[in-house]
C-alpha atoms as a PDB file:
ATOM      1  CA  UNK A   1       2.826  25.711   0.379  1.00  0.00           C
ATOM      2  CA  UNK A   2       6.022  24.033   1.473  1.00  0.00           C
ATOM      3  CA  UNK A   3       5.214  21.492   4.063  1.00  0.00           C
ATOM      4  CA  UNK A   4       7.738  18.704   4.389  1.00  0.00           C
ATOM      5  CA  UNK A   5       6.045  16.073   6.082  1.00  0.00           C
ATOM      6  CA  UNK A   6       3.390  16.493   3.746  1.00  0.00           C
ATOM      7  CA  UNK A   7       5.436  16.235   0.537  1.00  0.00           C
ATOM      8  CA  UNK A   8       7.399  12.939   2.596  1.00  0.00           C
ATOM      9  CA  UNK A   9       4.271  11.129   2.620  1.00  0.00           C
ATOM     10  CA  UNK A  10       3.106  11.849  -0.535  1.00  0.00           C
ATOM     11  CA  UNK A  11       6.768  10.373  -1.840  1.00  0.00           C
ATOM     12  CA  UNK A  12       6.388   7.449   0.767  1.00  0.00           C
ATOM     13  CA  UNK A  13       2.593   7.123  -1.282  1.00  0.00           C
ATOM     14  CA  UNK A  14       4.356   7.038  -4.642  1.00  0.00           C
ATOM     15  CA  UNK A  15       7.095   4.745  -3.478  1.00  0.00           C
ATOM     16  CA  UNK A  16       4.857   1.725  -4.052  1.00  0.00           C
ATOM     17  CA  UNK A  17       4.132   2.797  -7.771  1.00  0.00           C
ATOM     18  CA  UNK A  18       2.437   5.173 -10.058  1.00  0.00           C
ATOM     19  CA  UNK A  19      -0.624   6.692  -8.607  1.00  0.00           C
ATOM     20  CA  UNK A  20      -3.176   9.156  -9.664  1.00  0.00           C
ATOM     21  CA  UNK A  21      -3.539  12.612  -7.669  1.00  0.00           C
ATOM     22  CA  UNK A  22      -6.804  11.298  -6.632  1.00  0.00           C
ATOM     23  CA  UNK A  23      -5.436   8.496  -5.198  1.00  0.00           C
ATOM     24  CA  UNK A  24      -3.192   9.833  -3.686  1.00  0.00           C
ATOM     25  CA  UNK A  25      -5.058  12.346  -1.978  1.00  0.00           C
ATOM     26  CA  UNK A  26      -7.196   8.516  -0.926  1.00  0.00           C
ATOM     27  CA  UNK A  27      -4.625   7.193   0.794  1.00  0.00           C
ATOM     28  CA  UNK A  28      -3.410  10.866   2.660  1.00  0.00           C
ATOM     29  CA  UNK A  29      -7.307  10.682   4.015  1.00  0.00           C
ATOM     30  CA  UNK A  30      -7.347   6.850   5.002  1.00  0.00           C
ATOM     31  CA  UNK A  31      -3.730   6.811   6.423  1.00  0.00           C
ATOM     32  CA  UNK A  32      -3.079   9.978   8.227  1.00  0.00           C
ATOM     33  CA  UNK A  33      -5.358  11.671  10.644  1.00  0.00           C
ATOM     34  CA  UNK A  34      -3.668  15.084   9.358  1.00  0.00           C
ATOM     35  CA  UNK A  35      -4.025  15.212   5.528  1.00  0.00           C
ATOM     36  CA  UNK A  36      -7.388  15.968   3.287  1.00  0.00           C
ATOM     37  CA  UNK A  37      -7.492  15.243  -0.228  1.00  0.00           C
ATOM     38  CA  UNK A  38      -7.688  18.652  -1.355  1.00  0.00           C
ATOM     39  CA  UNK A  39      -3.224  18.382   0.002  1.00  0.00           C
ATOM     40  CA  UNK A  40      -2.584  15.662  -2.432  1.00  0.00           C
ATOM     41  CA  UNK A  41      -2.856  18.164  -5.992  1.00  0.00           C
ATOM     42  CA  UNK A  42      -0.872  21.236  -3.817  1.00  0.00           C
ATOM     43  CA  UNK A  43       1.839  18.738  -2.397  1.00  0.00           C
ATOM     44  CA  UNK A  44       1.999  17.121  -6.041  1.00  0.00           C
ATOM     45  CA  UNK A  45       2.306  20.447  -7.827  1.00  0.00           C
ATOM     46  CA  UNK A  46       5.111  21.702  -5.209  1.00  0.00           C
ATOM     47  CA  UNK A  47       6.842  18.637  -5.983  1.00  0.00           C
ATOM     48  CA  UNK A  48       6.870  18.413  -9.764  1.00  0.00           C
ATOM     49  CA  UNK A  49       8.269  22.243  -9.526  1.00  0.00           C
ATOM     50  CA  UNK A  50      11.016  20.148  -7.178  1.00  0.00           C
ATOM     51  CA  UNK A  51      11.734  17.657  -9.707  1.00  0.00           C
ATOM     52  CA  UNK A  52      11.090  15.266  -7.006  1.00  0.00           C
ATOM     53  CA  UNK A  53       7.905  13.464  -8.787  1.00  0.00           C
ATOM     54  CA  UNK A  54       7.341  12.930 -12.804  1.00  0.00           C
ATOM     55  CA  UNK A  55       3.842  13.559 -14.332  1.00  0.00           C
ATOM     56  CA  UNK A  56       2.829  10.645 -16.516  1.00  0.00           C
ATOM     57  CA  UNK A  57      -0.138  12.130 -18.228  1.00  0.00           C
ATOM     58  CA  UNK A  58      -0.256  15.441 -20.879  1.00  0.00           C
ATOM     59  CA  UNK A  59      -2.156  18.264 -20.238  1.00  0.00           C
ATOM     60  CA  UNK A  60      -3.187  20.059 -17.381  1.00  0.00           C
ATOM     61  CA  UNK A  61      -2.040  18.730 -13.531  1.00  0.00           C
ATOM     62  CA  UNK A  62      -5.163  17.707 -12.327  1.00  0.00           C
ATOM     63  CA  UNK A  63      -6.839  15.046  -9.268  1.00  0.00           C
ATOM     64  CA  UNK A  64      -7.108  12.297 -12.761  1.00  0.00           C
ATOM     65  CA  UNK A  65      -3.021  13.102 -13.376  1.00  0.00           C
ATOM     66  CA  UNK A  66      -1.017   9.773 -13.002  1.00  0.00           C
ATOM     67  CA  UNK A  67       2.545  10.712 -11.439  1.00  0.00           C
ATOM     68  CA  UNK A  68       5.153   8.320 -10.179  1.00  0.00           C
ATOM     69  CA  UNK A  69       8.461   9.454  -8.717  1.00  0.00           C
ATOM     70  CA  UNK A  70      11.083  10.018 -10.885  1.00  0.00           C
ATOM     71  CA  UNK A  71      12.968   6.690 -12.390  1.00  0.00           C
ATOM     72  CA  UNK A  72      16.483   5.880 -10.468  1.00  0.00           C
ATOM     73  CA  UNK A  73      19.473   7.159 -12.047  1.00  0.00           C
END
C-alpha cells in the first residue's frame, strides 16, 4: 500500500508527539472523512519500512505500538 496522502497525514498526526497506532488510526477517523482506522497500522508499517517514523515499543507492530517520528538530526 503506498498512498501518499495517507502516509502525510499520518506524519502531520505524529507531528504533535508520540502516539499509539490506535490513536492514530482515532484521529484519521475523527479528522478526515477518507481514512478508517484499520489505515493507521498499514500506513504506520509502510512508513517504519521508510524510515520515516520510529517505533517506541518492542515486540510486534501492533494498534497498542507507540511510534513518534524520527528525532531531528
Amino acid at each position: 500500500m503506498r498512498n501518499p496522502e495517507l502516509l502525510e497525514l499520518v506524519a502531520q498526526r505524529l507531528a504533535y508527539g508520540p502516539a499509539t497506532v490506535e490513536a492514530v488510526g482515532q484521529w484519521l477517523l475523527t479528522e478526515t472523512s477518507r481514512w478508517m482506522p484499520t489505515h493507521a497500522l498499514k500506513a504506520v508499517r509502510q512508513m517504519r519500512q521508510d524510515g520515516s517514523v520510529v517505533v517506541l515499543s518492542s515486540g510486534k507492530l501492533t494498534s497498542k505500538s507507540q511510534v513518534s517520528l524520527p528525532a531531528a538530526a
